[in-house]
Protein backbone atom coordinates (compact mmCIF):
# COMPACT_ATOMS: atom_id res chain seq x y z
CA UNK A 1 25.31 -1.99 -10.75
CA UNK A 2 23.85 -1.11 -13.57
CA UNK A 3 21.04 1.77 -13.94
CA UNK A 4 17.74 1.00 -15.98
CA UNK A 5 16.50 4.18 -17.90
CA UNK A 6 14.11 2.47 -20.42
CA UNK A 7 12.50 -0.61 -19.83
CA UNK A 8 10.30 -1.06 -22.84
CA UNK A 9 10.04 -4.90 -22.88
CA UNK A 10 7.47 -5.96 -20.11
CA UNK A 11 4.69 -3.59 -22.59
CA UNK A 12 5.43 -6.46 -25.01
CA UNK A 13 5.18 -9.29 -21.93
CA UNK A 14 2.06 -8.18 -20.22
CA UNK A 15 -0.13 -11.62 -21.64
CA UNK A 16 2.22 -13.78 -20.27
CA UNK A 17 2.79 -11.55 -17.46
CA UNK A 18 -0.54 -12.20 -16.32
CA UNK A 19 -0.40 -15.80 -17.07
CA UNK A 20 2.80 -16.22 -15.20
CA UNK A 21 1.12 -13.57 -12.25
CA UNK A 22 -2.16 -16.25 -12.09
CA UNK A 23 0.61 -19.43 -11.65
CA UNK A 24 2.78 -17.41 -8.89
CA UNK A 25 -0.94 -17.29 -7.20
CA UNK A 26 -2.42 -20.74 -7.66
CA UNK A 27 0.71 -23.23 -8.32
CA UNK A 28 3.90 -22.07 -5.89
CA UNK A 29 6.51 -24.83 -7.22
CA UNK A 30 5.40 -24.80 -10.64
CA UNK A 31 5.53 -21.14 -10.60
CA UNK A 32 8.52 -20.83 -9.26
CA UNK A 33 10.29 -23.04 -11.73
CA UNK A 34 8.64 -21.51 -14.59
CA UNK A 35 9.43 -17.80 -13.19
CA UNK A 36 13.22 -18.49 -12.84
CA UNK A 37 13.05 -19.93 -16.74
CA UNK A 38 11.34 -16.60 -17.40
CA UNK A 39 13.58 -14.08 -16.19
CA UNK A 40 16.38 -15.66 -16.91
CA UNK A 41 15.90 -15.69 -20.45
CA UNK A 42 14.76 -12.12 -20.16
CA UNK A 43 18.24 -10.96 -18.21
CA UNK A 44 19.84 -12.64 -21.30
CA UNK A 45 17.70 -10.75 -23.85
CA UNK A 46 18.32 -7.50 -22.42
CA UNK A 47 21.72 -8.18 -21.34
CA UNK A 48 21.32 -7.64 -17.66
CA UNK A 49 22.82 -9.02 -14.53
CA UNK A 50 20.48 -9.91 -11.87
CA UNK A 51 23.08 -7.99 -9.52
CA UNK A 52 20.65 -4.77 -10.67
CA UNK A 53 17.97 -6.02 -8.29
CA UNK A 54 20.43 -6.25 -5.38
CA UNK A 55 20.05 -3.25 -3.29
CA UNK A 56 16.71 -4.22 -1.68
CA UNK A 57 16.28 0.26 -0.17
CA UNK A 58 16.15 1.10 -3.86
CA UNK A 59 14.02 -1.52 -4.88
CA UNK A 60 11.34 -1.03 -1.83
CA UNK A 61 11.94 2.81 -2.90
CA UNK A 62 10.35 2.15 -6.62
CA UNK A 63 7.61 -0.20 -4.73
CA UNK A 64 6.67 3.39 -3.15
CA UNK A 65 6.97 5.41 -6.07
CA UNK A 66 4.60 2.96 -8.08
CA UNK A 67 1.93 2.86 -5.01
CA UNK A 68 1.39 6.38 -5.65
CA UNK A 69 2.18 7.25 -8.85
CA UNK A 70 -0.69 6.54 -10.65
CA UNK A 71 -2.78 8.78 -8.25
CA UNK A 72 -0.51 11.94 -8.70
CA UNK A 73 -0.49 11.57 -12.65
CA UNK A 74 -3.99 11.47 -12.23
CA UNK A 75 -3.71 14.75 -10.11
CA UNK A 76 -1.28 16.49 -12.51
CA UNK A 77 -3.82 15.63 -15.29
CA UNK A 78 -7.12 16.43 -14.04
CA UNK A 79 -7.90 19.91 -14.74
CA UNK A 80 -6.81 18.93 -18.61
CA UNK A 81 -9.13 15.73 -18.45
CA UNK A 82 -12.19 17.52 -16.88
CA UNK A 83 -11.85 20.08 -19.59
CA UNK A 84 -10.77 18.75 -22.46
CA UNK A 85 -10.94 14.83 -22.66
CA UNK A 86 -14.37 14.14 -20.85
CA UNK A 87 -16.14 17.63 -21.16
CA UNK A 88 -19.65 17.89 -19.42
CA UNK A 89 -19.03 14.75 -17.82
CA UNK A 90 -17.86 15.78 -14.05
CA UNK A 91 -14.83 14.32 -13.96
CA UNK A 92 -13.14 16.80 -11.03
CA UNK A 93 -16.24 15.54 -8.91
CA UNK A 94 -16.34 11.94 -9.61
CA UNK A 95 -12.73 10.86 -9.75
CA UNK A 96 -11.18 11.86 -6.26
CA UNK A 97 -13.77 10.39 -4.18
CA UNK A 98 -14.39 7.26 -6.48
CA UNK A 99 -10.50 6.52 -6.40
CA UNK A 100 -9.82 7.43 -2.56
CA UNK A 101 -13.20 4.94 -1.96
CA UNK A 102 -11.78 2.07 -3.80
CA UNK A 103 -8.12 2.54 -1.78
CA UNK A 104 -9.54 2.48 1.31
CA UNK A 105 -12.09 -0.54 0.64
CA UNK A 106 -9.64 -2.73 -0.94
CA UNK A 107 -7.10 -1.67 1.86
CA UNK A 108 -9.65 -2.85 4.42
CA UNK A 109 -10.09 -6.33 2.96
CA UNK A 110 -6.44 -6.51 2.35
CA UNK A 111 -6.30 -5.71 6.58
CA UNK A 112 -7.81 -9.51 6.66
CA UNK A 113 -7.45 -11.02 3.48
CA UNK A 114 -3.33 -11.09 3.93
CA UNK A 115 -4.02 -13.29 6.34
CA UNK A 116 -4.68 -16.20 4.01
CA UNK A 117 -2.19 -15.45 1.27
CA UNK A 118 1.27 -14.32 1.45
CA UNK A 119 2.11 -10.78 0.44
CA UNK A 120 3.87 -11.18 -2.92
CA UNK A 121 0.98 -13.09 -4.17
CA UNK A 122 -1.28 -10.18 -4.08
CA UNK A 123 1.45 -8.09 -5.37
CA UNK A 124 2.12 -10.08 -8.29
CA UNK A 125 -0.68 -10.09 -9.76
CA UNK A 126 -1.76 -6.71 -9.00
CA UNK A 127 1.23 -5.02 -10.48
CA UNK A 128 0.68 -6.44 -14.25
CA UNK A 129 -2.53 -5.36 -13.77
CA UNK A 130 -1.80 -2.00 -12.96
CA UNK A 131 0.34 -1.44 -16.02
CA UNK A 132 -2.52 -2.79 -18.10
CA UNK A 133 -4.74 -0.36 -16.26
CA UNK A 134 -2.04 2.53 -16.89
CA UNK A 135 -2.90 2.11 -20.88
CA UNK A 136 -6.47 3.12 -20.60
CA UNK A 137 -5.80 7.07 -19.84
CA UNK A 138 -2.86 6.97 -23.21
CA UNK A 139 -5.85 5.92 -25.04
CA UNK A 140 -8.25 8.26 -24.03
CA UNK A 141 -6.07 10.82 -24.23
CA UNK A 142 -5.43 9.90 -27.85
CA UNK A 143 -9.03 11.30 -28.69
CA UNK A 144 -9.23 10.43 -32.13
CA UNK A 145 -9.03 6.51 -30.74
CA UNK A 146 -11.79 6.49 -28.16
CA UNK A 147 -14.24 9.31 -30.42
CA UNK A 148 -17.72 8.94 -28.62
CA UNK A 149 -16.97 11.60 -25.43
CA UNK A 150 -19.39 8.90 -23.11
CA UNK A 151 -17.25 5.34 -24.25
CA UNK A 152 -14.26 7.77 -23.50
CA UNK A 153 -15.42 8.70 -19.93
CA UNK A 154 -16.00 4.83 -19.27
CA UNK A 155 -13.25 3.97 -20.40
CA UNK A 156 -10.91 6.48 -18.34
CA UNK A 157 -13.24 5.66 -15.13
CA UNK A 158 -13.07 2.13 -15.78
CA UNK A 159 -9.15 1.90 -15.65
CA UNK A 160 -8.63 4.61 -13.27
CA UNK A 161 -10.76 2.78 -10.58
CA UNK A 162 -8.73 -0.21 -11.42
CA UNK A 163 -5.37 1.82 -10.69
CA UNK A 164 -6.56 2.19 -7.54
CA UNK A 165 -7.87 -0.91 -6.95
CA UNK A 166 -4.29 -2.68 -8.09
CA UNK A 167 -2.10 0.35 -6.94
CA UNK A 168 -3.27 2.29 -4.23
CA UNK A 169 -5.19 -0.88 -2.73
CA UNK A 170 -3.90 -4.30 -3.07
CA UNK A 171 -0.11 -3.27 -4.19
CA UNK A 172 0.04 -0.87 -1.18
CA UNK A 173 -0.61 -2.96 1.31
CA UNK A 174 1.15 -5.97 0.03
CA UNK A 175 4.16 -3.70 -0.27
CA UNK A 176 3.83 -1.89 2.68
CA UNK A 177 3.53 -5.63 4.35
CA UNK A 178 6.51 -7.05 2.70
CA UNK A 179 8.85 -3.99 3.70
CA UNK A 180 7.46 -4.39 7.39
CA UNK A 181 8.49 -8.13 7.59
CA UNK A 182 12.09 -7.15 6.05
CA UNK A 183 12.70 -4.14 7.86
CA UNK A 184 16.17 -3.91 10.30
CA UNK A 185 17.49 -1.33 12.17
CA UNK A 186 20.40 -1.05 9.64
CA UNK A 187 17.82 -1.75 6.98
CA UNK A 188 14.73 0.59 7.49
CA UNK A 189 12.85 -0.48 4.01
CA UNK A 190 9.50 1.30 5.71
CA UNK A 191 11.82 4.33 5.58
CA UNK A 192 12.52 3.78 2.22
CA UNK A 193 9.23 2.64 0.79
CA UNK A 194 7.70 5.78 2.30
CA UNK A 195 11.07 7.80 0.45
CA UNK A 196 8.96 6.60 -2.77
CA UNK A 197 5.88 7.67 -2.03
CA UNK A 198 8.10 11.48 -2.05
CA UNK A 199 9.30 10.97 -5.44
CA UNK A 200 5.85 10.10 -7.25
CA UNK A 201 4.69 13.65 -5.95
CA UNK A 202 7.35 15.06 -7.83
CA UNK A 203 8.02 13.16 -10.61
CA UNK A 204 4.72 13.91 -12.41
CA UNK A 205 5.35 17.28 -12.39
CA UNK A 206 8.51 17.06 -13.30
CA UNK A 207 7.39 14.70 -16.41
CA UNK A 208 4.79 16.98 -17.28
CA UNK A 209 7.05 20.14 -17.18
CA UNK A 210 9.18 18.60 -20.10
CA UNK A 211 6.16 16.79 -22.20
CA UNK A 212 3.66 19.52 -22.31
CA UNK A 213 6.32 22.58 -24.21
CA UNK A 214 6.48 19.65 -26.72
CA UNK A 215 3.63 17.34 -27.32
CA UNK A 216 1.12 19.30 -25.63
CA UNK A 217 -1.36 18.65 -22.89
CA UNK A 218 -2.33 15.03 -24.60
CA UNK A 219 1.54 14.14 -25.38
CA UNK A 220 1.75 15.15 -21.57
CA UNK A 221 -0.50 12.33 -20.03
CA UNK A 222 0.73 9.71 -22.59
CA UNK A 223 4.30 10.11 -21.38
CA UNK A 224 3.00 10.32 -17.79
CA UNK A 225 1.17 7.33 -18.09
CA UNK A 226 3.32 5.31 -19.69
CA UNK A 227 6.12 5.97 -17.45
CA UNK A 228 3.86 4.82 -15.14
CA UNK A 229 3.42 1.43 -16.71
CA UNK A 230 6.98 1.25 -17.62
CA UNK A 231 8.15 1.26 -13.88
CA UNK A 232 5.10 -1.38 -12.68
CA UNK A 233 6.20 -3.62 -15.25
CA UNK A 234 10.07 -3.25 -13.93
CA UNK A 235 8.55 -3.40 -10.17
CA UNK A 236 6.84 -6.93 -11.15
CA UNK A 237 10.16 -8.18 -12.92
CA UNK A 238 12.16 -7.19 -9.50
CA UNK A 239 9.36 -8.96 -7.17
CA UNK A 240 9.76 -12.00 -9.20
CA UNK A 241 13.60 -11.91 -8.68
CA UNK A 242 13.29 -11.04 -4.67
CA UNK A 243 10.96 -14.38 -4.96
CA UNK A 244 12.93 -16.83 -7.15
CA UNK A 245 16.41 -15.88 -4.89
CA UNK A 246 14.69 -16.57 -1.82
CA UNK A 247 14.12 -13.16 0.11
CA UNK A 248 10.38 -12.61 -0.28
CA UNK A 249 9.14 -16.25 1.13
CA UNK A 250 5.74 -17.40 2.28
CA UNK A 251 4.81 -16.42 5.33
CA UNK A 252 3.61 -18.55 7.81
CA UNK A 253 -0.35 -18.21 7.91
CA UNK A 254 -2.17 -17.85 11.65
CA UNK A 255 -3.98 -21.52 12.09
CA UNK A 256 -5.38 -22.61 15.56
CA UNK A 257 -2.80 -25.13 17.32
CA UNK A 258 -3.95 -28.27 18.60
CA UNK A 259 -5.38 -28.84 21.78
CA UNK A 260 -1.92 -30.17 23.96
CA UNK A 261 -2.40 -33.18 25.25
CA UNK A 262 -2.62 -33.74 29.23
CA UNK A 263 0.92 -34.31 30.90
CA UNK A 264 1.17 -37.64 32.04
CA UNK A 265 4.62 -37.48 34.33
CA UNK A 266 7.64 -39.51 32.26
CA UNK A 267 5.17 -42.09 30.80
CA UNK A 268 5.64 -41.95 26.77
CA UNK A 269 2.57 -40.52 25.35
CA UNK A 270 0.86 -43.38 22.48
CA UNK A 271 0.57 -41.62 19.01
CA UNK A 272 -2.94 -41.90 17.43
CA UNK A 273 -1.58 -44.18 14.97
CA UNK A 274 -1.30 -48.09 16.25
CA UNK A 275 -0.37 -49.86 13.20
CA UNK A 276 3.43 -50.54 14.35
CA UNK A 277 1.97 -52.05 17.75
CA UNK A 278 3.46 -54.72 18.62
CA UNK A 279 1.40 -57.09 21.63
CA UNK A 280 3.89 -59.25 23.32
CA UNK A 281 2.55 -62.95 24.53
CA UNK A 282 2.09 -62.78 28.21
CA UNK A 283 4.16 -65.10 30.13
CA UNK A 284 1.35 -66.46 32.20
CA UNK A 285 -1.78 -67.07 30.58
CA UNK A 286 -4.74 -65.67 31.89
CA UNK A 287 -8.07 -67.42 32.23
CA UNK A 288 -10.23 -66.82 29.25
CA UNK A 289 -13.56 -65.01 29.68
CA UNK A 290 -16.65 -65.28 27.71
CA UNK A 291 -16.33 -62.60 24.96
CA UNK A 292 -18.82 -60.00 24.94
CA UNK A 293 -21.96 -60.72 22.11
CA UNK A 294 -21.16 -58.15 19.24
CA UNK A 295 -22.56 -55.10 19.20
CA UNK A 296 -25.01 -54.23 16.65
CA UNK A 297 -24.13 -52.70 13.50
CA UNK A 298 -25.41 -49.27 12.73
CA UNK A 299 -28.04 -48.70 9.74
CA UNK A 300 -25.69 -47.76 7.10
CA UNK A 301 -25.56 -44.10 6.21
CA UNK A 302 -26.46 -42.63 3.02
CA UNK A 303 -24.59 -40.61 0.53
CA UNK A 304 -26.46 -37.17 2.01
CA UNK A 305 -25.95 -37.98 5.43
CA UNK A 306 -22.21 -38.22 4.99
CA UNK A 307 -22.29 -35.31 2.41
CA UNK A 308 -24.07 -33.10 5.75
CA UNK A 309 -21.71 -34.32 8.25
CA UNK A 310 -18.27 -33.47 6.03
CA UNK A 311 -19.92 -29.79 5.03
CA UNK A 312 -20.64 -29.65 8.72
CA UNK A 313 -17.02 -30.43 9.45
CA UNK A 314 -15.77 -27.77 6.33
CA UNK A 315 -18.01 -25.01 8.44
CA UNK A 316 -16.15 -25.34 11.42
CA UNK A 317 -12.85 -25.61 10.42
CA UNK A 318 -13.67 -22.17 8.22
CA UNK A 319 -15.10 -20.51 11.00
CA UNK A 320 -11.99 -21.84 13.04
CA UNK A 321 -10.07 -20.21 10.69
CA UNK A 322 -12.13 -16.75 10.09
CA UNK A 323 -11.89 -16.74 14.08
CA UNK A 324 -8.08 -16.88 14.33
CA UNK A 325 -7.68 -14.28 11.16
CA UNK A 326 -10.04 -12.02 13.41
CA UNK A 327 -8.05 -12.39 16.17
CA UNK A 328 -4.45 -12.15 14.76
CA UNK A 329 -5.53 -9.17 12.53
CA UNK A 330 -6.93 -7.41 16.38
CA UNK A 331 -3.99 -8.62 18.28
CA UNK A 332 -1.84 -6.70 15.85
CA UNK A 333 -4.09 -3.52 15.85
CA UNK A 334 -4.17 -3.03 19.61
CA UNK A 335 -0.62 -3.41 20.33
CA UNK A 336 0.58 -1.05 17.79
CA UNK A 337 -2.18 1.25 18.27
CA UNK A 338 -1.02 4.59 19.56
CA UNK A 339 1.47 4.84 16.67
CA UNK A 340 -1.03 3.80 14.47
CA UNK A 341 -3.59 6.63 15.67
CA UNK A 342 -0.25 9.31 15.72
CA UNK A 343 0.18 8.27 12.07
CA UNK A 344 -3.71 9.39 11.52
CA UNK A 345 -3.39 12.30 13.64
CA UNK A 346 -0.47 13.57 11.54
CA UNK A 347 -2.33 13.24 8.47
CA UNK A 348 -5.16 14.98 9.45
CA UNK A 349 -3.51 18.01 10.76
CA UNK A 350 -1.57 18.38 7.50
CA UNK A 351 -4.19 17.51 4.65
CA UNK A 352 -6.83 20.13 6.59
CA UNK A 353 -4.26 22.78 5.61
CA UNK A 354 -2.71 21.37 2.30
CA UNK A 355 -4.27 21.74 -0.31
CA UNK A 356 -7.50 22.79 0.50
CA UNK A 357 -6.77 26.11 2.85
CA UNK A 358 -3.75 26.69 1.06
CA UNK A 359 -5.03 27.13 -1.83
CA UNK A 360 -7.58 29.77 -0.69
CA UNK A 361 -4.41 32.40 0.60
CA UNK A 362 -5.15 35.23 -1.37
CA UNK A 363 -1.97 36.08 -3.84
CA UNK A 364 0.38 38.49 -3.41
CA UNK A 365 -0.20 41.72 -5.29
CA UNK A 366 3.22 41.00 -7.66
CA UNK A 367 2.52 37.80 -8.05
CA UNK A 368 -0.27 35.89 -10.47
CA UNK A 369 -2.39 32.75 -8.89
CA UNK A 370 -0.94 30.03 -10.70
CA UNK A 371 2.54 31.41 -9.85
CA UNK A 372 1.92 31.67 -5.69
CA UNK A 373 0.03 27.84 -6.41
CA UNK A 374 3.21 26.65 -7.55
CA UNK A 375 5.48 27.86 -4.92
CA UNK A 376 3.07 26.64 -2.24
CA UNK A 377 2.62 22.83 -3.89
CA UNK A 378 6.72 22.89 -4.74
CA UNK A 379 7.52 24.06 -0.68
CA UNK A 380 5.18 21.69 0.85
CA UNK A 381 6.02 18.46 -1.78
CA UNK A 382 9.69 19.24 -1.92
CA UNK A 383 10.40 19.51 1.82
CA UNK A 384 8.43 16.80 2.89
CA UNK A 385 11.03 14.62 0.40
CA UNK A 386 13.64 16.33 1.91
CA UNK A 387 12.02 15.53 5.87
CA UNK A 388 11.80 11.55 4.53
CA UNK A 389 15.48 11.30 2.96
CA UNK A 390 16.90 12.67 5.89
CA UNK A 391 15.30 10.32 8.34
CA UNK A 392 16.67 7.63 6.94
CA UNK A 393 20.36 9.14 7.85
CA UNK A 394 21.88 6.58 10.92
CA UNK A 395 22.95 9.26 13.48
CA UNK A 396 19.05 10.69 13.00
CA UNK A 397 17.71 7.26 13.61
CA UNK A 398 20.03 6.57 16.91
CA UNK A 399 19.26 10.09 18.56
CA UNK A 400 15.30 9.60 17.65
CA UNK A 401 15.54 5.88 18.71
CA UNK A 402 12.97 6.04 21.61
CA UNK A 403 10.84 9.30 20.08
CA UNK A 404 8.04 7.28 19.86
CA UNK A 405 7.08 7.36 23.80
CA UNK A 406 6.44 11.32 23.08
CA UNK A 407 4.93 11.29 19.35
CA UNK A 408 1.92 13.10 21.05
CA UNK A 409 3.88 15.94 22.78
CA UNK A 410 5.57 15.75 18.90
CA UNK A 411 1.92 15.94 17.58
CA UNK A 412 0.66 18.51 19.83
CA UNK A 413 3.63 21.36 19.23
CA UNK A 414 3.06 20.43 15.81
CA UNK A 415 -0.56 21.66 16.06
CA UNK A 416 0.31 25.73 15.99
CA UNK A 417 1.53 25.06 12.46
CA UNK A 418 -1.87 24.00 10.80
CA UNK A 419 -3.35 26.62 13.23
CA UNK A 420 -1.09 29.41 11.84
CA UNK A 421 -2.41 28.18 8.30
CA UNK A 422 -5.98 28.61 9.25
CA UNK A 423 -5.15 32.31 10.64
CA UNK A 424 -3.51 33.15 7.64
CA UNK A 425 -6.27 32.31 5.15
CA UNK A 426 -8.78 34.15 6.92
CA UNK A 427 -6.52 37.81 7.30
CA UNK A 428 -5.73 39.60 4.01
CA UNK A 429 -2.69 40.12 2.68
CA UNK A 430 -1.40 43.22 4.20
CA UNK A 431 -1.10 42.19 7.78
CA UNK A 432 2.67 42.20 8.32
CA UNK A 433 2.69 38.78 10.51
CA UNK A 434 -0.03 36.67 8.87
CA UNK A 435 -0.01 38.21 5.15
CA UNK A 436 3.56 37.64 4.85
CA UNK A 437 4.42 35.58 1.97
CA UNK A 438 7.54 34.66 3.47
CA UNK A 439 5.74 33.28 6.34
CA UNK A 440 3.31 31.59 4.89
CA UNK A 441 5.73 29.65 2.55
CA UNK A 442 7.89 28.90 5.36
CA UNK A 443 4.82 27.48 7.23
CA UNK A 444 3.25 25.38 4.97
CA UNK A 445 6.99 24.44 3.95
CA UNK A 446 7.90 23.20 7.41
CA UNK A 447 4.60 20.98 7.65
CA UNK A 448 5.87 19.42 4.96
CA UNK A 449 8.94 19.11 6.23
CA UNK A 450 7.42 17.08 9.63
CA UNK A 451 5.13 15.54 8.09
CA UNK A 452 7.79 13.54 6.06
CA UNK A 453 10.49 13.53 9.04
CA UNK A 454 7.47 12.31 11.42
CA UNK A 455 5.75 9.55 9.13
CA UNK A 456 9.07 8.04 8.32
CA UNK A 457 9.76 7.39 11.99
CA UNK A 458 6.70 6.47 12.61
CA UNK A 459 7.00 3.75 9.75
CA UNK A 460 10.70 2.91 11.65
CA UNK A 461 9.35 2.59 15.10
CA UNK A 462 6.35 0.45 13.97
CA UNK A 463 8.47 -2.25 12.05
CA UNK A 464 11.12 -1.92 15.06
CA UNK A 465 8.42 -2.37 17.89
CA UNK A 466 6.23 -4.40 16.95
CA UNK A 467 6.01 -8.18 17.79
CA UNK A 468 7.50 -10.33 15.20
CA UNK A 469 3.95 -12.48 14.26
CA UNK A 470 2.40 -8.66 14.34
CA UNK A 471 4.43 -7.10 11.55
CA UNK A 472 2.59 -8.23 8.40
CA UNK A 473 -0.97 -6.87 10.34
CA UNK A 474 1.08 -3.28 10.95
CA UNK A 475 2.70 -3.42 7.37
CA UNK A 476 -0.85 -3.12 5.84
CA UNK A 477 -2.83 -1.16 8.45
CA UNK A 478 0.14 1.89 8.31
CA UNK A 479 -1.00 2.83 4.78
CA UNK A 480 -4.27 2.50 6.09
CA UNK A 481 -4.41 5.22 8.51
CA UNK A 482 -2.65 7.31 6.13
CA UNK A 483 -4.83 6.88 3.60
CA UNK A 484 -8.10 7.54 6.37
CA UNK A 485 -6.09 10.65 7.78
CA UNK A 486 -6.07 12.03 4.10
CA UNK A 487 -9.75 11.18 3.57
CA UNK A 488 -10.97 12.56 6.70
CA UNK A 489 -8.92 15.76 6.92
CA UNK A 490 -9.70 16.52 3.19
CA UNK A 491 -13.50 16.19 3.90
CA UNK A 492 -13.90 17.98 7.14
CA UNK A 493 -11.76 20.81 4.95
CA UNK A 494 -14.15 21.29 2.32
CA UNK A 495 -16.45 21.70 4.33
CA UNK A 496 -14.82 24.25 6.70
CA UNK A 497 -14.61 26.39 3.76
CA UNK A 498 -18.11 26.10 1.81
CA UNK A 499 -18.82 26.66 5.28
CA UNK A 500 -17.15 30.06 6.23
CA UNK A 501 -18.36 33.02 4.00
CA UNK A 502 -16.04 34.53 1.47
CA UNK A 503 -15.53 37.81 3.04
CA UNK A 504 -15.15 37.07 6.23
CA UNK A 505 -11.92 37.64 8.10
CA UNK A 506 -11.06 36.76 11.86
């Protein structure tokens, strides 16, 4: 197997990218055919085997790492673009709320809305759309392009909301639904897909680490950027090959049966049909009867009237239909709803602590701000990839097989960790328990830790217990609650501390 490091040809493919992406959507067979021609002229370009795309864990893996990519580069690059690339224009206190709104909107329609499309669908044409988005920050932060500060901020907010909107929205839960329909026991792709999400909290900062000593703070978000593009054009390419080799299928979409038909013992049941009737001659004749006078016809019916009677019929067979999506999306809620709630619950108590409290610890007296930041962000990011890689060892997953009856005993011991947090950012620095650096980084590194361990198995026990029509409702509505547990916690955090008084101490 072969191991991509550039990929700088779908850049050059994204018009008929989207093309292709609006065929996949609206003409299956055609697309199909046409999609098969088109990679397999691009394998033979780039001298590829399609063996690259075989290990389905390391392809769900880059599916994570592209959900949330975009949002960390935008993260890593904020305090630069606030400053620098859209001055006076409050972009610190219009982009996290704006972005995390759009997520969680197009995340809700997507709860309902995959029920009348199969997942890829969305996905493939949200992921050429992404990398299109992903071009808009490289040219803003190419400032003598974009001059006028105001077309710059519009054009930055423009594409950043559609990152979401592609990314964090519609290509998260299509993903997230996919992985959930393919996941195994042997082959936890949740696990996986989640092991992504890991890496794009690191990889920015890793990118940005090497980019800024040379090209500067501008070079730093072009290379972040177009990394990011790079790997949603190679996630599209890889979706189209799961697709044209027959592992990503349609799914079958909820539709109200038919009404069964009353048994009638061993007699054979007449089809509606009667054209193949045959009537056999009886074989004595019966005495004829006077035949009834013919009824009389109806007036016949105008163009309107029929026009009103088939819209009539269209209304109920889309209510029909808006009815059973209601239903199956429910059904699939309330059965997988405790782990679902855990999953928020989890969230919440880490994102009250990280970042907002934790970045209010006062700094050792040896150690500058920015320094103590660092080791903080690298302790709780780093372990919680380390927490996520190792759930997805086998002997983990056998002896935490049935964990999920006790995720809230899990949940509540877990509870003196964020408590511990809040203790510590409210006592100075010289207290020898709560002051200690050494503590502190070990507590915010250990929520990390859990928090990785913990939503990983959640993601496994989901996929594992849920009811086989129910999987593509819990595939979308797990990123979902982690998305609301971030949103929640992160809100009810900033206000805890414009709340609490700056010199207070418990």
């Amino acid at each position: 197997k072969r191991v991509l490091l550039t990929f700088p040809a779908p850049l050059l493919l994204f018009p008929s990218a989207g093309s292709l992406s609006a065929a996949v959507f609206i003409w299956p067979r055609f697309a199909n055919t046409l999609t098969l021609v088109h990679v397999t002229i691009l394998f033979h370009i780039l001298g590829l085997s399609e063996t690259f795309m075989g290990a389905l864990s390391w392809t769900f893996a880059l599916y994570g790492l592209c959900v949330l990519l975009p949002w960390q580069c935008m993260l890593t690059t904020l305090k630069y673009m606030d400053l620098d690339l859209f001055p006076n224009c409050s972009w610190g206190l219009l982009i996290t709320p704006l972005f995390n709104a759009v997520s969680v909107v197009t995340q809700v329609l997507m709860l309902f809305l995959g029920e009348c499309a199969a997942a890829w669908r969305f996905a493939v044409v949200a992921l050429p759309l992404g990398a299109v988005f992903a071009i808009g920050p490289m040219l803003c932060a190419v400032q003598d392009f974009v001059d006028p500060v105001a077309l710059r901020f519009k054009v930055g907010l423009a594409t950043s909301l559609g990152l979401s909107l592609c990314c964090n929205g519609l290509f998260q839960s299509s993903s997230s639904q996919l992985a959930a329909r393919l996941n195994r026991p042997t082959l936890p792709l949740l696990a996986w897909w989640s092991n992504g999400l890991a890496v794009a909290g690191v990889l920015p900062v890793l990118v940005a680490g090497i980019a800024h000593p040379i090209a500067g703070p501008g070079g730093a978000v072009v290379a972040q950027f177009a990394i990011c593009a790079v790997l949603l054009g190679i996630s599209w390419i890889s979706l189209i090959v799961l697709v044209c080799r027959g592992v990503v299928t349609d799914e079958p979409l909820p539709r109200f049966a038919a009404s069964p038909r009353p048994s009638m013992g061993n007699l054979p049941v007449l089809e509606d049909s009667c054209d193949d009737l045959v009537v056999e001659e009886e074989a004595e004749p019966r005495a004829s009867l006077p035949s009834p006078p013919p009824a009389p016809r109806s007036p016949p019916q105008s163009l309107g009237q029929i026009s009103v009677r088939r819209l009539s019929s269209m209304s109920s067979d889309g209510l029909l239909r808006a009815q059973s999506m209601v239903f199956s999306v429910k059904d699939g809620l309330v059965k997988s709803r405790r782990l679902l709630l855990s999953l928020f619950a989890l969230y919440v108590q880490s994102y009250f602590v990280y970042p907002g409290i934790s970045t209010q610890w006062n700094s050792p007296l040896n150690m500058t701000p920015e320094v103590y930041g660092l080791i903080l962000v690298g302790a709780f990011q780093g372990l919680d990839c380390v927490g996520r890689l190792l759930s997805t060892h086998r002997r983990l997953q056998k002896a935490l097989a049935v964990g999920h009856h006790n995720i809230w005993l899990i949940l509540a011991v877990r509870m003196i960790l964020p408590l511990f947090c809040v203790i510590c950012w409210r006592r100075p620095t010289t207290d020898p328990i709560f002051g200690s650096v050494y503590l502190r980084v070990g507590a915010l590194g250990l929520l990390g830790f859990s928090q990785g361990l913990l939503t990983n198995l959640i993601f496994a026990w989901s996929a594992i217990t849920a009811a086989p029509g129910s999987r593509s409702v819990v595939g979308r509505a797990l990123p979902l609650s982690l998305c609301l547990g971030i949103v929640a916690s992160s809100t009810i955090s900033s206000w805890v501390i414009s709340s609490v008084p700056p010199g207070s101490s418990l």
